[in-house]
Protein backbone atom coordinates (compact mmCIF):
# COMPACT_ATOMS: atom_id res chain seq x y z
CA UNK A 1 72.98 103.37 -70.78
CA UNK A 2 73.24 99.50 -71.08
CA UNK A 3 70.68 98.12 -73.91
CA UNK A 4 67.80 95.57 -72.51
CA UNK A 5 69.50 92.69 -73.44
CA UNK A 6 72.69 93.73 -70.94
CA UNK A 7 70.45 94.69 -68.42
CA UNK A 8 68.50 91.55 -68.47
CA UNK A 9 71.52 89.44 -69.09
CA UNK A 10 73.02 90.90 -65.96
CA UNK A 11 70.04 90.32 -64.12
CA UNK A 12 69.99 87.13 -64.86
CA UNK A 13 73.32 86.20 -64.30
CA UNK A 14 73.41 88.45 -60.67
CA UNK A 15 70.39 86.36 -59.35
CA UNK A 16 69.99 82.99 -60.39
CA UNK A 17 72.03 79.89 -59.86
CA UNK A 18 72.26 76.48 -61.44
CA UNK A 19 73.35 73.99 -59.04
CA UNK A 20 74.75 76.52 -56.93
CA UNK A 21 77.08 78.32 -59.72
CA UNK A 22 75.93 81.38 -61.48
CA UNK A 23 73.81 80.56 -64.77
CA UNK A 24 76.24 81.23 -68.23
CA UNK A 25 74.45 82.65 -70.19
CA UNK A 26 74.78 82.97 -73.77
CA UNK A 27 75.69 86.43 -75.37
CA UNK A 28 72.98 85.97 -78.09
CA UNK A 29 69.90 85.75 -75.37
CA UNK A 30 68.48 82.58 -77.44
CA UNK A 31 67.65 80.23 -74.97
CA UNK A 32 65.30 79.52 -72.55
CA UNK A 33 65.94 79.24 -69.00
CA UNK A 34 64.41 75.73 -68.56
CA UNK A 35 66.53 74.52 -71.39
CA UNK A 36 69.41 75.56 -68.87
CA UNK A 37 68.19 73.93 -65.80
CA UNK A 38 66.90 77.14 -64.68
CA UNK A 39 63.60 75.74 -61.93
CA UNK A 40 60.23 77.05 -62.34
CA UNK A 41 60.17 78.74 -59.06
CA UNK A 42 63.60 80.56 -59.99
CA UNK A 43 61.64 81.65 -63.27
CA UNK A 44 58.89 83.13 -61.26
CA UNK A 45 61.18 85.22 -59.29
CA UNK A 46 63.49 86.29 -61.84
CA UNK A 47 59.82 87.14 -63.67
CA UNK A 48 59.29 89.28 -60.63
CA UNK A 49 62.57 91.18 -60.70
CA UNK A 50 62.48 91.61 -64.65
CA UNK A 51 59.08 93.33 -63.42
CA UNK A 52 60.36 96.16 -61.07
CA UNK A 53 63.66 96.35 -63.09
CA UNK A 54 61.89 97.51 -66.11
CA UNK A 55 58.58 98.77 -64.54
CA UNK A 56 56.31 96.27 -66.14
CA UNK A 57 53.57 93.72 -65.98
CA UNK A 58 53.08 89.99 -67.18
CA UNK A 59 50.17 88.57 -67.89
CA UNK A 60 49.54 84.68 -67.56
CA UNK A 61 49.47 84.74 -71.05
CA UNK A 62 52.62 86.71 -71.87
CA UNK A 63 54.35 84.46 -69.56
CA UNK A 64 53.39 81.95 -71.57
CA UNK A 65 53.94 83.27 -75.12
CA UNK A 66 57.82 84.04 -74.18
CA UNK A 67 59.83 81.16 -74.44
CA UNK A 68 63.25 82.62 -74.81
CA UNK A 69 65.47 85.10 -73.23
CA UNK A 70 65.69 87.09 -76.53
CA UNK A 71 61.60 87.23 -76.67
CA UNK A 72 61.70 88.39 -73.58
CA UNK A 73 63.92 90.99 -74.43
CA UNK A 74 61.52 92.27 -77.38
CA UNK A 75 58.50 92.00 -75.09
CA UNK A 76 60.10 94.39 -72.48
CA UNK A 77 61.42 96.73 -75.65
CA UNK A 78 57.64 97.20 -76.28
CA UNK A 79 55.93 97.39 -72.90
CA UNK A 80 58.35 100.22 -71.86
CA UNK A 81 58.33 103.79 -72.98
């Protein structure tokens, strides 16, 4: 089975765009999508689908704590079982 990071890396790359290409993102997951252009209402979504992909929750505060794609990554590796 693919680790988080692929997962979420794939997810990423599979659903949002960047002035209508694919975003490239980085193998290492450290960066955050609003350094890459990524808009806030594409965040929200892909927040969404990182939800029901990995069967958890956000609060407004997590959302807010997370400010990189490899955080994100760690905060999913403890919120699942």
């Amino acid at each position: 089975m693919a680790s988080t990071g692929e997962r979420l890396h794939a997810l990423v790359s599979n659903n949002i765009e960047i002035d209508g290409k694919p975003a490239d993102i980085p193998a290492d997951l450290n960066v955050s999508l609003a350094d890459l252009g990524v808009s806030s209402l594409d965040r929200v979504a892909l927040a969404k689908l990182v939800a029901a992909e990995f069967s958890i929750t956000f609060s407004l505060e997590d959302c807010t704590n997370i400010e990189n794609l490899s955080q994100l990554v760690e905060f999913i590796d403890a919120n699942t079982s």
